[in-house]
Structures are given as structure tokens and as C-alpha cells.
PDB file of N, CA and C in Angstrom:
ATOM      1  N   UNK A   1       6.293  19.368   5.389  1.00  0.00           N
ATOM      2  CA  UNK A   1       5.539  18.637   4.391  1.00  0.00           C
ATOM      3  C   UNK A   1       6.439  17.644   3.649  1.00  0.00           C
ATOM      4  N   UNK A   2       7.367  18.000   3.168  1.00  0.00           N
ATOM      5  CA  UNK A   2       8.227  17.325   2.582  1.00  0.00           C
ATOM      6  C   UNK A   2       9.033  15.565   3.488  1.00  0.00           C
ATOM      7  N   UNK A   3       9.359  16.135   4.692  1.00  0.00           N
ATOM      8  CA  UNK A   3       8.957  14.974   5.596  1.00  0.00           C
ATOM      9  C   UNK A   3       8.138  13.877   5.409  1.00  0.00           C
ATOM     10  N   UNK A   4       6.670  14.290   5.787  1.00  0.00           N
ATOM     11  CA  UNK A   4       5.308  13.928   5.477  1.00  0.00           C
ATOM     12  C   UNK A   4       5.080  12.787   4.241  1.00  0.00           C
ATOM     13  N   UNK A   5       5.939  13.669   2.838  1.00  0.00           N
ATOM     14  CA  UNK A   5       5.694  13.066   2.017  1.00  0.00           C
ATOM     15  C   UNK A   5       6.625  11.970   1.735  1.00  0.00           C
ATOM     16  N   UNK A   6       7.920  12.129   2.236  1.00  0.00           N
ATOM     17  CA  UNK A   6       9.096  10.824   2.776  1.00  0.00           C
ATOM     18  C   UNK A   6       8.583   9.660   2.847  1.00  0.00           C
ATOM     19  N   UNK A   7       8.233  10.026   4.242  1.00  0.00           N
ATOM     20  CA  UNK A   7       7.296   8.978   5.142  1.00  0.00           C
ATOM     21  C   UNK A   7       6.072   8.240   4.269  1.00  0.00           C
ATOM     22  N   UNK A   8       5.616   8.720   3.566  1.00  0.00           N
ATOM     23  CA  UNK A   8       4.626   8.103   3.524  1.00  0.00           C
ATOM     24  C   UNK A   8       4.928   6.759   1.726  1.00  0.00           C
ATOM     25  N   UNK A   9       5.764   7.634   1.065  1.00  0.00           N
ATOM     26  CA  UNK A   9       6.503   7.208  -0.046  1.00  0.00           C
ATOM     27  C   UNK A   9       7.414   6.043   0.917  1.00  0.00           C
ATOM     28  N   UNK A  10       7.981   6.124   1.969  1.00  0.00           N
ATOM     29  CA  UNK A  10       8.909   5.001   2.346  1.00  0.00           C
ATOM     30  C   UNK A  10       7.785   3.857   2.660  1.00  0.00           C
ATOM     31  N   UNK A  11       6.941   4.218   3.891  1.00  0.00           N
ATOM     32  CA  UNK A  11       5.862   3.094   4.612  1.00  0.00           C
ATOM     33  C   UNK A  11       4.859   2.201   3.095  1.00  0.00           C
ATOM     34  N   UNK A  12       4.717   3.128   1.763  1.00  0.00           N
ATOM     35  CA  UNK A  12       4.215   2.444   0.662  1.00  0.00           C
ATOM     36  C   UNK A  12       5.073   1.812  -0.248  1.00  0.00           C
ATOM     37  N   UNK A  13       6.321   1.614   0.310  1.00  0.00           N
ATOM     38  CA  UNK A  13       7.318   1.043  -0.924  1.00  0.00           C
ATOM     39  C   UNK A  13       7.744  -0.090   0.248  1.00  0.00           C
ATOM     40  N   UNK A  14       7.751   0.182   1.642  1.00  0.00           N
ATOM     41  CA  UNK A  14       8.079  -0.961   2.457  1.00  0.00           C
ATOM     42  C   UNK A  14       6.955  -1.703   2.450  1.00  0.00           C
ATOM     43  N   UNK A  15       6.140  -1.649   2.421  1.00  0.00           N
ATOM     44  CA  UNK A  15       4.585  -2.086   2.349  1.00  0.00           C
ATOM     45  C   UNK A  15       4.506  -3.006   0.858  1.00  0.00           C
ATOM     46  N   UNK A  16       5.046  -2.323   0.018  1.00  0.00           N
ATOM     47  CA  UNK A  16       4.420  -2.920  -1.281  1.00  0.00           C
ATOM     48  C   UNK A  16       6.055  -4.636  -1.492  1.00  0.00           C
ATOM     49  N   UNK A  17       6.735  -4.181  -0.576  1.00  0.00           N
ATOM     50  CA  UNK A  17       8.248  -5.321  -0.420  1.00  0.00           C
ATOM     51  C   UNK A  17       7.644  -6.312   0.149  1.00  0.00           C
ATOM     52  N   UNK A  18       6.820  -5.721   1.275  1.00  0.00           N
ATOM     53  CA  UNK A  18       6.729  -7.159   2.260  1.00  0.00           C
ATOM     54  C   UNK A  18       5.652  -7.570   1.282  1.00  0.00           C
ATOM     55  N   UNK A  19       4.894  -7.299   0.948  1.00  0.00           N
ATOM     56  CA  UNK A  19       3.520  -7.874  -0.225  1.00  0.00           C
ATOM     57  C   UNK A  19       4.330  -8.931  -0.867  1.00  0.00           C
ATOM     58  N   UNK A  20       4.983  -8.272  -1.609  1.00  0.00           N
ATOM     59  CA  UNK A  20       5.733  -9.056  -3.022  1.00  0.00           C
ATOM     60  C   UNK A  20       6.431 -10.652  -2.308  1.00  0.00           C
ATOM     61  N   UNK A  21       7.131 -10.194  -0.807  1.00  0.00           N
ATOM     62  CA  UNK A  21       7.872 -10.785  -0.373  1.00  0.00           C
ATOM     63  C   UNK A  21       6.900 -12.657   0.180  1.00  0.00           C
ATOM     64  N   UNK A  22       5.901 -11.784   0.849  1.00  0.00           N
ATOM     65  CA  UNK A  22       4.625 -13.202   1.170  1.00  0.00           C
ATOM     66  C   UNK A  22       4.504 -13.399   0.238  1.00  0.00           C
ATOM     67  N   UNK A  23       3.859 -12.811  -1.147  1.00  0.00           N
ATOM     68  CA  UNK A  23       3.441 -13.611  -2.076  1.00  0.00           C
ATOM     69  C   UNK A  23       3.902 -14.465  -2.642  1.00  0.00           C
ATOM     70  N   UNK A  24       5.532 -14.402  -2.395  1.00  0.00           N
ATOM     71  CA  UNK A  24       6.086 -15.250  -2.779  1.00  0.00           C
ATOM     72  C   UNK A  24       6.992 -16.796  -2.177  1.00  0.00           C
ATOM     73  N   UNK A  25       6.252 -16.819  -0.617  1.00  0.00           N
ATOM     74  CA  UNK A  25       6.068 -17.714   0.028  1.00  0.00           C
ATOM     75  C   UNK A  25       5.445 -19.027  -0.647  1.00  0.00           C
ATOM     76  N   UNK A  26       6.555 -20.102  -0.604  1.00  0.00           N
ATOM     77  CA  UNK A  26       6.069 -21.253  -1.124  1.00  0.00           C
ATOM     78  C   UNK A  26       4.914 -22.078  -0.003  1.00  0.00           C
ATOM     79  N   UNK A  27       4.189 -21.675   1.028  1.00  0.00           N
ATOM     80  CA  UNK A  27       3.092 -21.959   1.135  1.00  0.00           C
ATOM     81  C   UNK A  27       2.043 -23.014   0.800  1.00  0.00           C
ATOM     82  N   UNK A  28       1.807 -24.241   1.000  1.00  0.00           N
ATOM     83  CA  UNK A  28       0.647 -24.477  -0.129  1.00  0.00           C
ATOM     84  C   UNK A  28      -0.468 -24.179   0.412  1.00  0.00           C
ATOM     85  N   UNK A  29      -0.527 -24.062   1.654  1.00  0.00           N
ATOM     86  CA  UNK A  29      -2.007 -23.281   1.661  1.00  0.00           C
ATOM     87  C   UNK A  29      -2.255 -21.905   1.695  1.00  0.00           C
ATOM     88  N   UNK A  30      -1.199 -21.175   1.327  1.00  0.00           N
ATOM     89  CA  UNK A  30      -1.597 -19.523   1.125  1.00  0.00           C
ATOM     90  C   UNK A  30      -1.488 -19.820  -0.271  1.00  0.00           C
ATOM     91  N   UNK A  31      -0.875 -20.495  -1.276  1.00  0.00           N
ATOM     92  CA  UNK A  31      -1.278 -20.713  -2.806  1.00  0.00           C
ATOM     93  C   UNK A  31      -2.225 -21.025  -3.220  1.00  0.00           C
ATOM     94  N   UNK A  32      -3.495 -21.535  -2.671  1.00  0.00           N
ATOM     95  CA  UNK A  32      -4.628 -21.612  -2.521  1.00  0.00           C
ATOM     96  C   UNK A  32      -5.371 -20.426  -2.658  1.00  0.00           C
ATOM     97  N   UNK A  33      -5.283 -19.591  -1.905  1.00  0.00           N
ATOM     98  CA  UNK A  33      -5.964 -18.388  -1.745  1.00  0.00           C
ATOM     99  C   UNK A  33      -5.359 -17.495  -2.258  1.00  0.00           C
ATOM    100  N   UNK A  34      -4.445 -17.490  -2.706  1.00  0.00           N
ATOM    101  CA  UNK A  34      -3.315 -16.203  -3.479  1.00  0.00           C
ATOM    102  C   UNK A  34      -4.378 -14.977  -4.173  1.00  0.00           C
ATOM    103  N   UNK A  35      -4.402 -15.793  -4.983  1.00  0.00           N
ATOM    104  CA  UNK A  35      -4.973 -14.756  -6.057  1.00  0.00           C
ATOM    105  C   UNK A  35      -6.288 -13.567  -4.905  1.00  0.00           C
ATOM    106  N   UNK A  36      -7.410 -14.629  -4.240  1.00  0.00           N
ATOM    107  CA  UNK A  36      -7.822 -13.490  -3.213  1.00  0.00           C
ATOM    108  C   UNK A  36      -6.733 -12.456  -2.340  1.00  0.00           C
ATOM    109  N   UNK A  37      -6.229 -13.336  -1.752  1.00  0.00           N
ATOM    110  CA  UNK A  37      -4.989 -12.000  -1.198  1.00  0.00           C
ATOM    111  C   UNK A  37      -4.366 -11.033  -1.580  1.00  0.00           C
ATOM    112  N   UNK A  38      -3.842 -11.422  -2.572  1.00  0.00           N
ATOM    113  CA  UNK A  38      -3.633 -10.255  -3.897  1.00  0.00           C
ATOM    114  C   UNK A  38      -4.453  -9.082  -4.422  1.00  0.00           C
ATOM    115  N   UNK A  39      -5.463  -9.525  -4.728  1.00  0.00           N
ATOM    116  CA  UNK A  39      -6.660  -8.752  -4.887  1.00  0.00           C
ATOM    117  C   UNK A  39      -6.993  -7.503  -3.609  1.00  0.00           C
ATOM    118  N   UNK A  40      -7.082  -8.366  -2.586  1.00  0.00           N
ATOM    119  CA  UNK A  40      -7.480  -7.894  -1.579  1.00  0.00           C
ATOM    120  C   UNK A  40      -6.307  -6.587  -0.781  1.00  0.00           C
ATOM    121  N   UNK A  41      -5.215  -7.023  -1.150  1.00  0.00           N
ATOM    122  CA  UNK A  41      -4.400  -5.958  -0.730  1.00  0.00           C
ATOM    123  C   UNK A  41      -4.648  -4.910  -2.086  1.00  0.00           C
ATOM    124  N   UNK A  42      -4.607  -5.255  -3.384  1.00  0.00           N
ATOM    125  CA  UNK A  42      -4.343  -4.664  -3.951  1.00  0.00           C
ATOM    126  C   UNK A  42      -6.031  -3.442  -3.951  1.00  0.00           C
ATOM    127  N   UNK A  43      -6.744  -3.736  -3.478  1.00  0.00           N
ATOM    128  CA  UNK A  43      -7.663  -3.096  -3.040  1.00  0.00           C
ATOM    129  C   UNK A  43      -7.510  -1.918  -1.692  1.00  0.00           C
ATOM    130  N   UNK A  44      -6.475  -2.505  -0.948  1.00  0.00           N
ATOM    131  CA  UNK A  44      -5.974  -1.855  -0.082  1.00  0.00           C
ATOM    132  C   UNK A  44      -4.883  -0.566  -0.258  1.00  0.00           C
ATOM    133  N   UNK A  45      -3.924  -0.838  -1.051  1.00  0.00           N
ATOM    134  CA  UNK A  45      -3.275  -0.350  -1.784  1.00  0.00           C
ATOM    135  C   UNK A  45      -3.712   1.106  -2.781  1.00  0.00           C
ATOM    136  N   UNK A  46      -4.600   0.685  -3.534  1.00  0.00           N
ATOM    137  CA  UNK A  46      -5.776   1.612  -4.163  1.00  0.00           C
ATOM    138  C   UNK A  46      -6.096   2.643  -3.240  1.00  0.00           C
ATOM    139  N   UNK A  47      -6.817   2.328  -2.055  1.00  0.00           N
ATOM    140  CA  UNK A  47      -7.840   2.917  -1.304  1.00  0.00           C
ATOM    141  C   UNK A  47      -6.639   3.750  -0.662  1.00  0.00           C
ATOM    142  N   UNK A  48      -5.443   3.714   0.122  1.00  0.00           N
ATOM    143  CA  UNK A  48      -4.447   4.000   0.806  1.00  0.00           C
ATOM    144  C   UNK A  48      -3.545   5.226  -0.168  1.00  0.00           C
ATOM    145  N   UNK A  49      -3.879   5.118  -1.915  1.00  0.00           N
ATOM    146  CA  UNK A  49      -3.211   5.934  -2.323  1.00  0.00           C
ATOM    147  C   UNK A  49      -4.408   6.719  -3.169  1.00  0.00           C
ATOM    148  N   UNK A  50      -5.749   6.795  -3.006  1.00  0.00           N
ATOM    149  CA  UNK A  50      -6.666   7.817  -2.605  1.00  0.00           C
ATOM    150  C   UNK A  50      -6.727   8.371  -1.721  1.00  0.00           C
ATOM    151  N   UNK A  51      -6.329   7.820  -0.305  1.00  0.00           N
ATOM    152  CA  UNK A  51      -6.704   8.628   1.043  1.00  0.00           C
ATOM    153  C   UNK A  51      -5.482   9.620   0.865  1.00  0.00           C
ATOM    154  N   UNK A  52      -4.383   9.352   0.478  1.00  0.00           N
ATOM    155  CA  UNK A  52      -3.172   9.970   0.636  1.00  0.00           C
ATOM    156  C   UNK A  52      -3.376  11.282  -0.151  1.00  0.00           C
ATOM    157  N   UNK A  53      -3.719  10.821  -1.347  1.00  0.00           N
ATOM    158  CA  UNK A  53      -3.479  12.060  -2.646  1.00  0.00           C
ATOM    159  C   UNK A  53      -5.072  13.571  -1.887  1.00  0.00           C
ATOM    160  N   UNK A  54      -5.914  12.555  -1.135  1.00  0.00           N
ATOM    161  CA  UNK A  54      -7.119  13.481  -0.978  1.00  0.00           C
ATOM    162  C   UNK A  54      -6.455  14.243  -0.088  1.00  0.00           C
ATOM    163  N   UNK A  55      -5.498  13.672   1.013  1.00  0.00           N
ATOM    164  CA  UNK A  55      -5.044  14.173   2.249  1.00  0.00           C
ATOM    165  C   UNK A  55      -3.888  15.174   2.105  1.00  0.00           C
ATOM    166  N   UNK A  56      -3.128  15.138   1.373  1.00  0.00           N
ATOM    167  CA  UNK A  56      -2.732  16.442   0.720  1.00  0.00           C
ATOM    168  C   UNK A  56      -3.107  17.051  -0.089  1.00  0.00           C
ATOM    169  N   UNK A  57      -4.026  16.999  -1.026  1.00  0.00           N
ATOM    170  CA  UNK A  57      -4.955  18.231  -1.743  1.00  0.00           C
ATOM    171  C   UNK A  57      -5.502  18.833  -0.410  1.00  0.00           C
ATOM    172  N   UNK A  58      -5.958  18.484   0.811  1.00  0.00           N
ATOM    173  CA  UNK A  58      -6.712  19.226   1.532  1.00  0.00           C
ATOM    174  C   UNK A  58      -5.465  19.460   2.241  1.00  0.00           C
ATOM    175  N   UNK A  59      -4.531  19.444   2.479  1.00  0.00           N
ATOM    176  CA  UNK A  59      -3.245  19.956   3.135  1.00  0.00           C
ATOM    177  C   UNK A  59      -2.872  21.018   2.222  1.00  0.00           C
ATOM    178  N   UNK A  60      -2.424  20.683   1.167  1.00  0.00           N
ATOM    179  CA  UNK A  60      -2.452  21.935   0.432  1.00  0.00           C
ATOM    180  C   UNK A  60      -3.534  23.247  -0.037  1.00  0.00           C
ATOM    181  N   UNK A  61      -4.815  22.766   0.291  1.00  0.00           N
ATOM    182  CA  UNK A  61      -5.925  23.887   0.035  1.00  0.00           C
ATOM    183  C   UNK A  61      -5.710  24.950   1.170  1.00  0.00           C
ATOM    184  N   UNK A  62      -5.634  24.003   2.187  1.00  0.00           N
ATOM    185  CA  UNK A  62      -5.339  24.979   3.654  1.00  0.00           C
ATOM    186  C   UNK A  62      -4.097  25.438   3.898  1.00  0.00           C
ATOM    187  N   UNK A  63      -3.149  25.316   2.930  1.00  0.00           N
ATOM    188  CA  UNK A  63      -1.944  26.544   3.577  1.00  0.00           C
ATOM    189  C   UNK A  63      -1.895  27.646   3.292  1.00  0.00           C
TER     190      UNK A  63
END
């Protein structure tokens, strides 16, 4: 489990680098749409650290 929870703390902190990292692509046509993209991950983000927290409460109910 402890593994498990590594992994998943590393893939959401590498995840949340490369975010920061595009967003900050001088771009002018992803500066255009920024603020949707943003949003939109950050919706992703949300949903990814509900699935997680549900997915070990039910990992932990069952041991």
C-alpha cells in the first residue's frame, strides 16, 4: 500500500509540474484559451483526487 500511495503522490506532483510548466508557455494561441485550459484540468485534477481518496477508503474497508 504504501508503494501505491508513492506512486500515485509522485504521477500527481509530476502531473501538476508539467501543468504549471505549459501554462507557462509563451504561446499566443494557447494564451487565448488559457484560462479554459486551466479550468479544465483543474477539473481534472479535482475529479482524479476524488477517485483516489474513494479508492483507498474502499482499499482500506476491505483489508
Amino acid at each position: 500500500m504504501t508503494i501505491s500511495l508513492f506512486l500515485i503522490l509522485f504521477v500527481g506532483i509530476v502531473s501538476l509540474v508539467g501543468t504549471i510548466w505549459i501554462a507557462n508557455n509563451d504561446d499566443k494561441q494557447y494564451k487565448k484559451t488559457e484560462k479554459k485550459r486551466i479550468r479544465n484540468l483543474s477539473f481534472i485534477y479535482v475529479a482524479l483526487l476524488v477517485g483516489s481518496a474513494i479508492a483507498v477508503a474502499i482499499y482500506i474497508a476491505n483489508i
